[in-house]
C-alpha atoms as a PDB file:
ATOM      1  CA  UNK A   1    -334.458-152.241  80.159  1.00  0.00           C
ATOM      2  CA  UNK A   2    -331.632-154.293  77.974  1.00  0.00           C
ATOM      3  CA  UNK A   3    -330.843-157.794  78.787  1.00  0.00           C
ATOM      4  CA  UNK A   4    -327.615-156.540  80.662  1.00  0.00           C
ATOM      5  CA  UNK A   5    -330.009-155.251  83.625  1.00  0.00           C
ATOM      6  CA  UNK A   6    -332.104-158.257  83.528  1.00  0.00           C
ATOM      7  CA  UNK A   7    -331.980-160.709  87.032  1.00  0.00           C
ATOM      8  CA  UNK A   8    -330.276-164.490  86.587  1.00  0.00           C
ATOM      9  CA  UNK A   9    -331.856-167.607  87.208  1.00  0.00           C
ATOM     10  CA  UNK A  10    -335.542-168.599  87.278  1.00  0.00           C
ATOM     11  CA  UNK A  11    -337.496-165.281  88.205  1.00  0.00           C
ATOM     12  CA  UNK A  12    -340.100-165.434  85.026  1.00  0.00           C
ATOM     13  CA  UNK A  13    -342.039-167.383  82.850  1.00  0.00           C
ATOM     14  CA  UNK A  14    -344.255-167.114  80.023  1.00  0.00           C
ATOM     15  CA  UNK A  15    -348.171-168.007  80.876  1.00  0.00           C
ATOM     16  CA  UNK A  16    -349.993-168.836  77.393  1.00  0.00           C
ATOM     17  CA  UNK A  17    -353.891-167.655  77.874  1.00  0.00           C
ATOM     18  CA  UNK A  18    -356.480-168.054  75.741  1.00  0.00           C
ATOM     19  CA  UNK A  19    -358.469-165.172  74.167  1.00  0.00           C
ATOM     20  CA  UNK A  20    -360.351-163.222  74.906  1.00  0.00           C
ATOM     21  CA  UNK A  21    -358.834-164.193  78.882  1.00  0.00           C
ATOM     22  CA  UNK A  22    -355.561-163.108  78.214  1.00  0.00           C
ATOM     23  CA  UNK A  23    -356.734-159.501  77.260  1.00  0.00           C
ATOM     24  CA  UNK A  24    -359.894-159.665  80.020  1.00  0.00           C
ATOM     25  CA  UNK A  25    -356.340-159.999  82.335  1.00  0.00           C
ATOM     26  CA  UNK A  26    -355.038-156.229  81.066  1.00  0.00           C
ATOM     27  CA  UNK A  27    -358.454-154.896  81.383  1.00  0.00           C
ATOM     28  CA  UNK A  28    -358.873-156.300  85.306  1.00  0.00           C
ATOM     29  CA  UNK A  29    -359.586-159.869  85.328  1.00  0.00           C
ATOM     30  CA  UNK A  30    -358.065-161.356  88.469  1.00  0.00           C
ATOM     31  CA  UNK A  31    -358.037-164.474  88.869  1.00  0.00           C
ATOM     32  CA  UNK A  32    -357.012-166.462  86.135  1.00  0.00           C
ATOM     33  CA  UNK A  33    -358.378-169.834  87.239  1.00  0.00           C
ATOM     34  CA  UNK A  34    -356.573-172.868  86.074  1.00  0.00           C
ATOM     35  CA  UNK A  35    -357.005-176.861  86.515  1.00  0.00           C
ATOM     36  CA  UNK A  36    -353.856-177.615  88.671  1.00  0.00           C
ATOM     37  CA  UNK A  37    -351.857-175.809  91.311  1.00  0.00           C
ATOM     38  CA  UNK A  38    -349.483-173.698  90.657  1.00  0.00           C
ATOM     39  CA  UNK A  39    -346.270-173.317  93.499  1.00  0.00           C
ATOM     40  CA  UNK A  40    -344.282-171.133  91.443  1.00  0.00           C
ATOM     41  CA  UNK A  41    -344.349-167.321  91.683  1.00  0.00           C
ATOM     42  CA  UNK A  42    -342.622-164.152  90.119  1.00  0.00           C
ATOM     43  CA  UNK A  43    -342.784-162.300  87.044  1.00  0.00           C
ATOM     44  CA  UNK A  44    -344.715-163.695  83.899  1.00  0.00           C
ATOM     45  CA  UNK A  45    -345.143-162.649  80.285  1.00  0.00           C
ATOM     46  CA  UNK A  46    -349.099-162.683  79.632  1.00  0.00           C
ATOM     47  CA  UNK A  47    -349.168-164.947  75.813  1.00  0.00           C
ATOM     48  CA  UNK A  48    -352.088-164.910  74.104  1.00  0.00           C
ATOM     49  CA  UNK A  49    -352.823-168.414  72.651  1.00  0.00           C
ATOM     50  CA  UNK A  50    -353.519-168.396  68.377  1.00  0.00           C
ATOM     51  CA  UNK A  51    -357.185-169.956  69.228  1.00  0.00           C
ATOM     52  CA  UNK A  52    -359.456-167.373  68.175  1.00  0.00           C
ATOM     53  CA  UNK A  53    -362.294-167.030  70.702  1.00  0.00           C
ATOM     54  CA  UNK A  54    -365.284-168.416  70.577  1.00  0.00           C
ATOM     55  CA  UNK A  55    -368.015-165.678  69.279  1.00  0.00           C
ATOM     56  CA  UNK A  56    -370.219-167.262  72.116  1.00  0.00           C
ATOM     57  CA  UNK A  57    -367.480-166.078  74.948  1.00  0.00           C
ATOM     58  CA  UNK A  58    -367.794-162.339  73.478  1.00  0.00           C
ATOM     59  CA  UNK A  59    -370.502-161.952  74.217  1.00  0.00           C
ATOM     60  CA  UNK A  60    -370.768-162.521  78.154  1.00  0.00           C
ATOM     61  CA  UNK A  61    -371.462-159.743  79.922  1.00  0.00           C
ATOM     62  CA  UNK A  62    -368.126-159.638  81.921  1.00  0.00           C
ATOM     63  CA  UNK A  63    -366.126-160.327  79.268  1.00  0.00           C
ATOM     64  CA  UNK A  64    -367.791-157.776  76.536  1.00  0.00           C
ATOM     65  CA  UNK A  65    -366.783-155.063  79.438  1.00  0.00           C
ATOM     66  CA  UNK A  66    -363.414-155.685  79.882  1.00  0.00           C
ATOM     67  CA  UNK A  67    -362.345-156.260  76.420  1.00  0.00           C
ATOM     68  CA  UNK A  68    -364.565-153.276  74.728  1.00  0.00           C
ATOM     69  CA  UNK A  69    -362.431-150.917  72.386  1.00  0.00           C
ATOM     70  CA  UNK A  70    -359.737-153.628  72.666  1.00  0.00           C
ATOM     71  CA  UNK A  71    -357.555-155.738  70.078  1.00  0.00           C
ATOM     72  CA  UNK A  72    -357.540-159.198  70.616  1.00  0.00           C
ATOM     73  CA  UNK A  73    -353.762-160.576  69.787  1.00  0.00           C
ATOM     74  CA  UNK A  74    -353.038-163.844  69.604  1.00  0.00           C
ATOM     75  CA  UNK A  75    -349.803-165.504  69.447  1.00  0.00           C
ATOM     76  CA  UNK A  76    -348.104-162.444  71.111  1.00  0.00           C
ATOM     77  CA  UNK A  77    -347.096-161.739  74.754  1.00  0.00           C
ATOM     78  CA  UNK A  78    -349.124-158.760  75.272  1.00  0.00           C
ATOM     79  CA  UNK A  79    -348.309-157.779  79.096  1.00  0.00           C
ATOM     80  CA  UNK A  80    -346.604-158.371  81.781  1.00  0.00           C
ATOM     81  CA  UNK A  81    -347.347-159.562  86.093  1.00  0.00           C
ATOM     82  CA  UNK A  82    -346.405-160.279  89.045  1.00  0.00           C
ATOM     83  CA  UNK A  83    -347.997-164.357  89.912  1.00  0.00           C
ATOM     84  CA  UNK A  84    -348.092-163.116  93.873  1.00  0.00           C
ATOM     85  CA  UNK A  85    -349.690-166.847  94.530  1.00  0.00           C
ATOM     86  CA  UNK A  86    -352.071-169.657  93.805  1.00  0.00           C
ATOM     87  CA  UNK A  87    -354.921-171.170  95.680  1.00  0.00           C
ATOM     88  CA  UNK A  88    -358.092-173.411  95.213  1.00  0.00           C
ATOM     89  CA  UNK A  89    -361.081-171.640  95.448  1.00  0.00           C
ATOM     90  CA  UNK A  90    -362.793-171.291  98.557  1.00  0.00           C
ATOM     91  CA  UNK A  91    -366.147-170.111  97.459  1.00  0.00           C
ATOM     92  CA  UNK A  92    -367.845-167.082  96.672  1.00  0.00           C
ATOM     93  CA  UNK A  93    -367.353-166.110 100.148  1.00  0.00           C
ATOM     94  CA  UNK A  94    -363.933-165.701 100.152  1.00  0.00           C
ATOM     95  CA  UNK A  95    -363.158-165.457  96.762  1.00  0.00           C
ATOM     96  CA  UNK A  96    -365.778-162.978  95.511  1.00  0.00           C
ATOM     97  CA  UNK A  97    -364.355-162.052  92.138  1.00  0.00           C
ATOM     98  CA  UNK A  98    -366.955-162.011  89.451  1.00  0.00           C
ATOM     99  CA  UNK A  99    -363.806-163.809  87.289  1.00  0.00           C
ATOM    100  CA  UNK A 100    -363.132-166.793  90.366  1.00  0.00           C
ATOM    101  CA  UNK A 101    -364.222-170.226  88.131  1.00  0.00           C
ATOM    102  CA  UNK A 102    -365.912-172.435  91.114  1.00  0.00           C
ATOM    103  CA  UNK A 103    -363.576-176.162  91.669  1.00  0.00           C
ATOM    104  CA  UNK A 104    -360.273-174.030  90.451  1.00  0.00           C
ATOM    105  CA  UNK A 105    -357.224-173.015  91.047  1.00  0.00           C
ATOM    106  CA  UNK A 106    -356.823-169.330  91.126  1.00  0.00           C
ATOM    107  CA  UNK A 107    -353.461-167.589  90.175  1.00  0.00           C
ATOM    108  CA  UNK A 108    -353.418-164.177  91.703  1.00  0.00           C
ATOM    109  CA  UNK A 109    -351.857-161.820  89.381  1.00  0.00           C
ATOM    110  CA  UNK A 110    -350.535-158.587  90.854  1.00  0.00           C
ATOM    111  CA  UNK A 111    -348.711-155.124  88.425  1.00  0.00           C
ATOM    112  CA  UNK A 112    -350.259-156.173  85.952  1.00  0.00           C
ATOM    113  CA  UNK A 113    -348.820-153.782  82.808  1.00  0.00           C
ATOM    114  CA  UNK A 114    -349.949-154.017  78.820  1.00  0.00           C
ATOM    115  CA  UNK A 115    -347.539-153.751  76.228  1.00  0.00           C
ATOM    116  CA  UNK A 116    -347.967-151.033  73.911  1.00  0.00           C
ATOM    117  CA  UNK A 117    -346.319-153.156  71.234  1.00  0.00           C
ATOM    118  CA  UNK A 118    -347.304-157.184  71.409  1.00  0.00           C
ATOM    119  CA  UNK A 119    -344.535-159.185  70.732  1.00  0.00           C
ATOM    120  CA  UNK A 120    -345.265-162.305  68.558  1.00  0.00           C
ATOM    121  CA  UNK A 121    -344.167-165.649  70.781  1.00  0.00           C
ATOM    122  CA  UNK A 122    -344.481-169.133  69.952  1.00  0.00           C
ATOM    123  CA  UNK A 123    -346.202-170.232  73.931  1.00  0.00           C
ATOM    124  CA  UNK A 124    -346.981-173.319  75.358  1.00  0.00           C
ATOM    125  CA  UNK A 125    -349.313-174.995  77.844  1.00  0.00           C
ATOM    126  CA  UNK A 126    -349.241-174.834  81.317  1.00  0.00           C
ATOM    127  CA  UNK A 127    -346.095-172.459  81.679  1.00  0.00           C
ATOM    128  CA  UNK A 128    -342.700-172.016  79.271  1.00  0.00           C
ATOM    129  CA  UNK A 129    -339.164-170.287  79.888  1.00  0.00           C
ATOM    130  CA  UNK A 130    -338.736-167.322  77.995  1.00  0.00           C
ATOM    131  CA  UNK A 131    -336.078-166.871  75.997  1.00  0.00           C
ATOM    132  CA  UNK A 132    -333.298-163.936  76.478  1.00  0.00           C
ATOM    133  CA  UNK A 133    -334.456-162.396  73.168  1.00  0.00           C
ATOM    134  CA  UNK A 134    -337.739-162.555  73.992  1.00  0.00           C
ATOM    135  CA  UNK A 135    -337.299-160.753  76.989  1.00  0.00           C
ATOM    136  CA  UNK A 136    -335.230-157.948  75.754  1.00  0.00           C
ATOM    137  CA  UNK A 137    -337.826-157.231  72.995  1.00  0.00           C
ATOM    138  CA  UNK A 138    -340.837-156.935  75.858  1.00  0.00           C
ATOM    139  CA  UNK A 139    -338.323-155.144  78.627  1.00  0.00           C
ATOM    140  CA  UNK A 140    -337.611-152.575  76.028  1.00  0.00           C
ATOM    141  CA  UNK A 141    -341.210-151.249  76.358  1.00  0.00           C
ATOM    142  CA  UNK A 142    -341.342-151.507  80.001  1.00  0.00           C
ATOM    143  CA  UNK A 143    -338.027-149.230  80.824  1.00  0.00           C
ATOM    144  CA  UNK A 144    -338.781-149.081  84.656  1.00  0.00           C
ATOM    145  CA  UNK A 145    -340.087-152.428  85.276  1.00  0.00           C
ATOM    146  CA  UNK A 146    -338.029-154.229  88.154  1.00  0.00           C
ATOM    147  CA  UNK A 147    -338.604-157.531  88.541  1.00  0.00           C
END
């Protein structure tokens, strides 16, 4: 996809995660849970933040799963999704993902598609606008994305 075919106006954003999160979210994890609501939705770029994990956080269960026989980038967008919506958790009953963080806000993440290539991305906390270059260098790997 070039730049040419890409929407106008305020359809994406760039979501800086930290590791080993940001790769648990290409391997399944869904929700992400953040501290605040979220009311915007559409496309995002996953970032992975430069913190290197914790060694402690490896080695959860969950988390060893999802990112076994997997890089961890950081500083790179590494995949792209659909934010479909946010809510506050509403308890194991209703939200009965093994990811859902109790007291959060969950952003539901929907097509969720790794990039074969990461791109390295300077991010930023809660949310950023991409810029156009940025875009064209991920789009190019995802030919038959439509946002």
């Amino acid at each position: 996809m070039s730049l040419a075919t890409l929407p106008e106006g305020d359809w994406i954003r760039g979501i800086t995660i930290r590791q080993p999160w940001a790769t648990c979210i290409l391997a399944g994890k869904n929700p992400e849970n953040r501290p605040v609501h979220w009311p915007w939705q559409g496309c995002v770029l996953i970032h992975a933040g430069k913190k290197k994990p914790e060694p402690a956080v490896l080695r959860d269960p969950l988390v060893a799963t999802a990112i076994r026989g997997r890089e961890l980038h950081l500083g790179a967008v590494i995949g792209v999704a659909r934010l479909t919506g946010c809510h506050l958790d509403q308890g194991p009953e209703k939200c009965t993902s093994p990811w859902a963080e109790r007291g959060a806000h969950h952003l539901v993440l929907a097509d969720v598609q790794e990039l074969a290539l990461p791109v390295p991305a300077t991010g930023a906390l809660p949310a950023w606008k991409p810029k156009p270059d940025l875009l064209t260098q991920v789009f190019q790997q995802l030919p038959d994305f439509r946002p």
